[in-house]
C-alpha atoms as a PDB file:
ATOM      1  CA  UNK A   1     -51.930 -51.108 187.160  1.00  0.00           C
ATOM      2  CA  UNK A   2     -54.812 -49.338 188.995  1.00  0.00           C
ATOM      3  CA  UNK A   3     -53.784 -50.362 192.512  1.00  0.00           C
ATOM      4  CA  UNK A   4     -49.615 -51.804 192.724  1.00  0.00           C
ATOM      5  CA  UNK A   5     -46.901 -50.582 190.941  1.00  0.00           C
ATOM      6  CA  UNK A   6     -48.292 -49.206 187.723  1.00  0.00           C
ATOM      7  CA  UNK A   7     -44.424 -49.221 186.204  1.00  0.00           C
ATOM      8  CA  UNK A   8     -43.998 -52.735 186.802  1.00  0.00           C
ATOM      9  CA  UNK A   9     -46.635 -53.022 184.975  1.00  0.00           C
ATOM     10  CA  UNK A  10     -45.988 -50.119 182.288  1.00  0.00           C
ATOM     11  CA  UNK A  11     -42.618 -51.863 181.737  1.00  0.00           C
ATOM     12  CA  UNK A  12     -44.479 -54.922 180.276  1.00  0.00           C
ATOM     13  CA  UNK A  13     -46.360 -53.306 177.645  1.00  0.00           C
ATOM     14  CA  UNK A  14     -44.017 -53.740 174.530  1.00  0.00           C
ATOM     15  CA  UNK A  15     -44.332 -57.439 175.324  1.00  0.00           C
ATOM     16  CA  UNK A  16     -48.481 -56.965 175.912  1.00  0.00           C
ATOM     17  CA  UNK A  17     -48.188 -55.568 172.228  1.00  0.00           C
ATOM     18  CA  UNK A  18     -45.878 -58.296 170.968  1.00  0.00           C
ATOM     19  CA  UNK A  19     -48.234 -61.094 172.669  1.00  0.00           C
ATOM     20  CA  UNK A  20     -51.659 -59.702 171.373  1.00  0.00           C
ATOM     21  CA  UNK A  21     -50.104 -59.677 167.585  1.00  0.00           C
ATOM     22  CA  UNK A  22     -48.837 -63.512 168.191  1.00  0.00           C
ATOM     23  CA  UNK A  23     -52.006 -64.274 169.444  1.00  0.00           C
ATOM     24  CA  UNK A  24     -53.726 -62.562 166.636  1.00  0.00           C
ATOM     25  CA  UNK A  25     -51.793 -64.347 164.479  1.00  0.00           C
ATOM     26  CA  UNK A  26     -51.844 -67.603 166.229  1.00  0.00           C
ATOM     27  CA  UNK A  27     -55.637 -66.881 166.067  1.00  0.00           C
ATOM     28  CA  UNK A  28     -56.072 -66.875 162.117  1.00  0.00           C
ATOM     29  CA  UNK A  29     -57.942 -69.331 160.740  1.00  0.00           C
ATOM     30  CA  UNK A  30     -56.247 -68.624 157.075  1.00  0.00           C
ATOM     31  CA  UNK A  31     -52.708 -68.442 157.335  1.00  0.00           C
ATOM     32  CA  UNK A  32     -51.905 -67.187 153.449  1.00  0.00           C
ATOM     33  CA  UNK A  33     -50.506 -64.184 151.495  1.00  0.00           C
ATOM     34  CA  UNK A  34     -54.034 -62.110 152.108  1.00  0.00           C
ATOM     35  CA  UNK A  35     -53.364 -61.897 155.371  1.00  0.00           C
ATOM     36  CA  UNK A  36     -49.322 -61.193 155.556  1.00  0.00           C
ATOM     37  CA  UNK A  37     -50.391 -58.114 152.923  1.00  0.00           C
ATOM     38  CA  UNK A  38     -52.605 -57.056 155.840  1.00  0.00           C
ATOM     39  CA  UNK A  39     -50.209 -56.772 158.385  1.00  0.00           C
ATOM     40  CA  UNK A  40     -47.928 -55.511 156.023  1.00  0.00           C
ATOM     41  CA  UNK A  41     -50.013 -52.676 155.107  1.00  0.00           C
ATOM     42  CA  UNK A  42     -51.473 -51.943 158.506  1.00  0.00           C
ATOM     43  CA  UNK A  43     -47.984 -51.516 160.076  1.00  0.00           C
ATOM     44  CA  UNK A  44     -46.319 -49.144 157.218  1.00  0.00           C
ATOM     45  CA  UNK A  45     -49.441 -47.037 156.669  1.00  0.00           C
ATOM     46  CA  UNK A  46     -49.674 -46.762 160.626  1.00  0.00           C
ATOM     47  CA  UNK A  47     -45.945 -46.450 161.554  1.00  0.00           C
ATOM     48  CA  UNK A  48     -45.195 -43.777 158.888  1.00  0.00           C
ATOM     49  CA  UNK A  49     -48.474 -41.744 159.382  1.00  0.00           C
ATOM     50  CA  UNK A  50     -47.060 -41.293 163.084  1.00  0.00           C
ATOM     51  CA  UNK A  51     -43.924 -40.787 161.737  1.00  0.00           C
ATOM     52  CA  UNK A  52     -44.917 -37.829 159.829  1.00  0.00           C
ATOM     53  CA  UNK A  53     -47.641 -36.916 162.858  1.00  0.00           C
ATOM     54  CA  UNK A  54     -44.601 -36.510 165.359  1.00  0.00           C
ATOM     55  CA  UNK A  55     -41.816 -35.108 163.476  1.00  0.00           C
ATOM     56  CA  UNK A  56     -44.385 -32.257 161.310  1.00  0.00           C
ATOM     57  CA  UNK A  57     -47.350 -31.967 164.130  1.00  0.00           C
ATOM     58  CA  UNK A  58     -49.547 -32.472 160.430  1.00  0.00           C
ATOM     59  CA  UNK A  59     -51.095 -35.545 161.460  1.00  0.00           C
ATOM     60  CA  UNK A  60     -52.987 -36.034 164.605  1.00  0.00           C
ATOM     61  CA  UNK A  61     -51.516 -32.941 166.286  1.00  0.00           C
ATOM     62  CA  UNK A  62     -48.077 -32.255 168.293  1.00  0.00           C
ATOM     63  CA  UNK A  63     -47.025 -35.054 170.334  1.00  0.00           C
ATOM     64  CA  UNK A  64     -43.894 -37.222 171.281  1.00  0.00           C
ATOM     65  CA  UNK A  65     -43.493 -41.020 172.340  1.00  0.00           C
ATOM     66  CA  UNK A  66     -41.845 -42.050 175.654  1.00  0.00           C
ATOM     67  CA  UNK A  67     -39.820 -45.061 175.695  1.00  0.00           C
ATOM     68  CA  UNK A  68     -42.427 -47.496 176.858  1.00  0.00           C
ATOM     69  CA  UNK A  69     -42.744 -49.421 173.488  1.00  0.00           C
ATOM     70  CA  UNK A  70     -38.719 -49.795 172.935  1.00  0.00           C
ATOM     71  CA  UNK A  71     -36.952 -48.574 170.025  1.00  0.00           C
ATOM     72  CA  UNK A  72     -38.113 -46.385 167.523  1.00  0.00           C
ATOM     73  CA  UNK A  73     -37.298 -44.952 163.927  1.00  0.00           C
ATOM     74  CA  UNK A  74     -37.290 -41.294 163.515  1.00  0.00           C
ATOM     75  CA  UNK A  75     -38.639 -40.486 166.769  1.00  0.00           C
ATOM     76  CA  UNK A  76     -41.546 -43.385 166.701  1.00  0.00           C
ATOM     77  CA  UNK A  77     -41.675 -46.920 168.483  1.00  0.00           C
ATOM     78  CA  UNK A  78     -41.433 -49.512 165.819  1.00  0.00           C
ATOM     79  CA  UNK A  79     -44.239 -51.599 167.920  1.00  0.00           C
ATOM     80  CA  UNK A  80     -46.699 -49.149 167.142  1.00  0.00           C
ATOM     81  CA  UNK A  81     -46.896 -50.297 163.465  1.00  0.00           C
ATOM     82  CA  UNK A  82     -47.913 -53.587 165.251  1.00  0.00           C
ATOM     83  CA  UNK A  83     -50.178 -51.124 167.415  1.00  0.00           C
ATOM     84  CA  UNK A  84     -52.311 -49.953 164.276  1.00  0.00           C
ATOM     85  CA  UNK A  85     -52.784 -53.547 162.917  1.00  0.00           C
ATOM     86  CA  UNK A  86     -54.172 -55.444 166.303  1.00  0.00           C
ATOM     87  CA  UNK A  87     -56.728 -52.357 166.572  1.00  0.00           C
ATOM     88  CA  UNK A  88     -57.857 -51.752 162.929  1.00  0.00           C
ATOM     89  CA  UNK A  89     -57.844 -55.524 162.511  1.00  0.00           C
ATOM     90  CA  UNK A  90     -59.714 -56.622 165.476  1.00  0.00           C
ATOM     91  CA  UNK A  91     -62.410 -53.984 164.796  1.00  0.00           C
ATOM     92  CA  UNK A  92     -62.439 -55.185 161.286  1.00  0.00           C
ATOM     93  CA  UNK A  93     -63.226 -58.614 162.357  1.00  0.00           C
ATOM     94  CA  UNK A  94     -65.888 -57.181 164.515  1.00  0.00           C
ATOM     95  CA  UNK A  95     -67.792 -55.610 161.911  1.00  0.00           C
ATOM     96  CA  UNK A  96     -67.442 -58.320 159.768  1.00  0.00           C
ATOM     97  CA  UNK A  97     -68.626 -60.734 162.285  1.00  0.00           C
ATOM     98  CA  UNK A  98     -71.628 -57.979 162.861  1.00  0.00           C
ATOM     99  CA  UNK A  99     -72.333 -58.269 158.988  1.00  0.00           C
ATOM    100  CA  UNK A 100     -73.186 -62.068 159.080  1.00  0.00           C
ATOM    101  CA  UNK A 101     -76.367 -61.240 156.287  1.00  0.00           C
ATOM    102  CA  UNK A 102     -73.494 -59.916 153.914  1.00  0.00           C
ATOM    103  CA  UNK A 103     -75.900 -57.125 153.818  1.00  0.00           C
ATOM    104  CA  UNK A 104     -73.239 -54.080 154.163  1.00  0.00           C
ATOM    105  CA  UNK A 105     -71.225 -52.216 151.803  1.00  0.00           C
ATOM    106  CA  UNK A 106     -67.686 -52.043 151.454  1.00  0.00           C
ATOM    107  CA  UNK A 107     -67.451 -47.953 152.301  1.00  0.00           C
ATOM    108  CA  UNK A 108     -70.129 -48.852 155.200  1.00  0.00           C
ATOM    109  CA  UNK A 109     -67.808 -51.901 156.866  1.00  0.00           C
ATOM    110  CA  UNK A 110     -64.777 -49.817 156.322  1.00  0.00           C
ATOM    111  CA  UNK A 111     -66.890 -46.581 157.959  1.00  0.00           C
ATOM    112  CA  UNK A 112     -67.784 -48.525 160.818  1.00  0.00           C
ATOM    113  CA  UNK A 113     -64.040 -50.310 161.253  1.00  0.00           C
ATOM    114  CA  UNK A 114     -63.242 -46.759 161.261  1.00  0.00           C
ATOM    115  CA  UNK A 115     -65.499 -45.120 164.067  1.00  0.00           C
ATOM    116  CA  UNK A 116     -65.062 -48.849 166.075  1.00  0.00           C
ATOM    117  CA  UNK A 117     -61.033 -47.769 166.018  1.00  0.00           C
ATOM    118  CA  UNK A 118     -61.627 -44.106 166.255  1.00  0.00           C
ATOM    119  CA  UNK A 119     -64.076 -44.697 169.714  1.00  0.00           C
ATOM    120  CA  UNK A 120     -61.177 -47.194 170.783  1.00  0.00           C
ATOM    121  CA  UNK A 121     -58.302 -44.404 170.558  1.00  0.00           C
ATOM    122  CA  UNK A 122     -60.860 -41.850 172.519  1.00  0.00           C
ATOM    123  CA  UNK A 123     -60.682 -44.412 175.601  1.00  0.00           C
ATOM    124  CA  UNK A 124     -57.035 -45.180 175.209  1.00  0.00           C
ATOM    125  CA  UNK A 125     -55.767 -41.695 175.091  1.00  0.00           C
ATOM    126  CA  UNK A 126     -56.400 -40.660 178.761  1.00  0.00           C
ATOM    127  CA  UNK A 127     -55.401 -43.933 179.822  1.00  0.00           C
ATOM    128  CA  UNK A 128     -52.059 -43.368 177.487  1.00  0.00           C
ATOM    129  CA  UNK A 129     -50.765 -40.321 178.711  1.00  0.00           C
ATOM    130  CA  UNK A 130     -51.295 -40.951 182.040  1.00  0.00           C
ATOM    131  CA  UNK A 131     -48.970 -44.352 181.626  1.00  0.00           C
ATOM    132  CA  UNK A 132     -46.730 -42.015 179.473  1.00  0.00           C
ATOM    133  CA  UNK A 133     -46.726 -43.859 176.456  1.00  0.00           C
ATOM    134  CA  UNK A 134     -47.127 -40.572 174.691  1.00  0.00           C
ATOM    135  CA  UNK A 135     -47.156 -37.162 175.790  1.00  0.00           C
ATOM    136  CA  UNK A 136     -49.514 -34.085 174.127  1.00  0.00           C
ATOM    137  CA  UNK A 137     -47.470 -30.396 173.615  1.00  0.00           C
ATOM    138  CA  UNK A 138     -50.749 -29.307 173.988  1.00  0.00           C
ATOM    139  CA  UNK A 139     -53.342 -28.575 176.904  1.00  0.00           C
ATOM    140  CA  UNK A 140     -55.964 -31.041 175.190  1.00  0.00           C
ATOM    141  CA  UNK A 141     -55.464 -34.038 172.614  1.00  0.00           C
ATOM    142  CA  UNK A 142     -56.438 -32.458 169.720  1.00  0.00           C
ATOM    143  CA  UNK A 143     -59.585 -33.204 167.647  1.00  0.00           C
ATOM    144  CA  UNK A 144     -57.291 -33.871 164.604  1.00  0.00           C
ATOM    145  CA  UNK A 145     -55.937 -36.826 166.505  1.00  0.00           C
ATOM    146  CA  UNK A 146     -59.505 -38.413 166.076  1.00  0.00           C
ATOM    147  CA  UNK A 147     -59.770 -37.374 162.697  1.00  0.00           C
ATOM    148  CA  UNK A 148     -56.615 -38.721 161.393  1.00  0.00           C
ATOM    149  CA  UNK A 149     -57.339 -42.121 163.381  1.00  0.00           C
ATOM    150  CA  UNK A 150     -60.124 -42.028 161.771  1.00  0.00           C
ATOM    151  CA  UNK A 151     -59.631 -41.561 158.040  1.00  0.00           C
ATOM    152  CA  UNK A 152     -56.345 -43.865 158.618  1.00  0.00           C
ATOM    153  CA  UNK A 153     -58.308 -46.612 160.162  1.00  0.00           C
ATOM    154  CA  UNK A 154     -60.949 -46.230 157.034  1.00  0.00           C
ATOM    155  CA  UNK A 155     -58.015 -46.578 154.474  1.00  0.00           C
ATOM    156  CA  UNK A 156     -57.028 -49.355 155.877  1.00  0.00           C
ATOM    157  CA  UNK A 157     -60.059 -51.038 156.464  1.00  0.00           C
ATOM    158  CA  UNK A 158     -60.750 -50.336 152.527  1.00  0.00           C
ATOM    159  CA  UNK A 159     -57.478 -51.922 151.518  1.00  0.00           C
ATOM    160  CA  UNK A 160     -58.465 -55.185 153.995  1.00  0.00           C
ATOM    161  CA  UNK A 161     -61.544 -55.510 152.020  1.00  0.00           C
ATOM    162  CA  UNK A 162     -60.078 -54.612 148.661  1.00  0.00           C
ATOM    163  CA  UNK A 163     -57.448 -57.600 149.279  1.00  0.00           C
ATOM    164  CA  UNK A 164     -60.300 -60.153 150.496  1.00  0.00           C
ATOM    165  CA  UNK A 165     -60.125 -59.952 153.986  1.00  0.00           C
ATOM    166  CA  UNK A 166     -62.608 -62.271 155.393  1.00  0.00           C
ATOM    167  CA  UNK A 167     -64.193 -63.207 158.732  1.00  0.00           C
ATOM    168  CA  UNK A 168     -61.825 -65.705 159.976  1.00  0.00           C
ATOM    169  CA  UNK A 169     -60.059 -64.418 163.567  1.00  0.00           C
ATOM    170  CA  UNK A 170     -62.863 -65.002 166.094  1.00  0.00           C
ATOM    171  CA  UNK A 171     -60.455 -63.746 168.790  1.00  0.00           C
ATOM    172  CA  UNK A 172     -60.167 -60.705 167.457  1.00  0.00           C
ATOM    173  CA  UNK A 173     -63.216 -59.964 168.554  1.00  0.00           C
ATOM    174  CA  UNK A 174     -62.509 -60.885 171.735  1.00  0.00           C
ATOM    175  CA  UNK A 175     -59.128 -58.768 171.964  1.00  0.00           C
ATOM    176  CA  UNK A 176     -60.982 -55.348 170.985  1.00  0.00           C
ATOM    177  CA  UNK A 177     -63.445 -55.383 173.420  1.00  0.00           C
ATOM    178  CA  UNK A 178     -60.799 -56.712 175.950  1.00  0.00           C
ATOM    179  CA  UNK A 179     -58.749 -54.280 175.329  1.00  0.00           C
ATOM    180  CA  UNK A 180     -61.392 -51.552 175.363  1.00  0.00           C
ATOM    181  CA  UNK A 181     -62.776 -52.626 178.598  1.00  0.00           C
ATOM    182  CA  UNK A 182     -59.060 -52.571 180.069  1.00  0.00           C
ATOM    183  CA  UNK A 183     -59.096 -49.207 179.084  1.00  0.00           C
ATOM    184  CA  UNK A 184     -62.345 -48.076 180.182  1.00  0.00           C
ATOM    185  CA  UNK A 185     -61.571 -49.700 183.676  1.00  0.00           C
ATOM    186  CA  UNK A 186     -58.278 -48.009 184.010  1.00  0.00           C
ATOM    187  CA  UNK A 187     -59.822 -44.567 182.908  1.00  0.00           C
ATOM    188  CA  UNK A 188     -62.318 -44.999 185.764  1.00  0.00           C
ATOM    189  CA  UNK A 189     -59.646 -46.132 188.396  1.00  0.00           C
ATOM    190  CA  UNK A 190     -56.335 -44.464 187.908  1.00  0.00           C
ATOM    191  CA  UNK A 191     -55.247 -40.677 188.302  1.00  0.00           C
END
């Protein structure tokens, strides 16, 4: 992406999301109802949050999808419900992995699942619009964009917990901090 044909590239990023959630899923060491109610609830609470961000401008701020991630429902790609899982999952399992002692507190794993998700969507964002997977109506992302990632990402880092979400995707970790270095490189090489 940062030096050939960065829509080649772009074009292959609805099947990029589709892999990392088969992978993901591929990746689970406990296949079982706990986990299908995580996906479940991962993808509704983040497909209908940005379906109420983008059609009212009351969540996160005023912005529209392109058509990078494929079709959508009411104006929002239906992969993006896929989008919330893989990142508020993976940074799950890295704060769970971080908590080997058992020594942290639901709020305080869910908090830091939070910020871990919240700091990923900072890095992405540039990196985003520039690809045109989204575009702001607005000179600057807004700062409730951050603030609605976050308090999303903490809901549904309470409900993993609250269903018995354990420690049990070590690739998970692996994806988040793949992903965020992606990021972070194209941030520093593309314009």
């Amino acid at each position: 992406m940062a030096f050939f044909n960065r829509e080649f590239f772009v074009g292959f990023t609805a099947i990029n999301l589709l892999l990392m959630f088969i992978l993901l899923v591929w990746n689970e060491a406990e296949l079982h109802f706990t986990f299908l109610k995580a996906i479940l609830f991962a993808f509704f609470a983040g497909l209908f949050s940005e379906i109420i961000g983008v059609n009212t401008g009351m969540l996160f701020g005023d912005y529209h999808y392109s058509k990078v991630f494929g079709e959508k429902l009411m104006d929002v790609p239906i992969l993006i419900g896929l989008n919330w899982f893989c990142i508020v999952y993976a940074a799950f399992q890295v704060i769970l992995m971080m908590n080997k002692s058992a020594q942290l507190k639901r709020v305080t794993i869910a908090l830091l699942t939070a910020l871990m998700a919240t700091i990923f969507d900072f890095v992405m964002e540039p990196v985003a619009i520039k690809l045109d997977f989204w575009q702001w109506h607005t000179p600057e992302i807004p700062f409730l964009n951050y603030a609605c990632w976050f308090s999303i990402s903490f809901l549904i880092a309470l409900f993993f917990h609250w269903i018995g979400v354990k420690r049990s995707n070590p690739f998970a970790i692996y994806l988040f901090f793949t992903q965020l270095l992606f990021f972070v490189f194209l941030a520093l090489t593309i314009s």
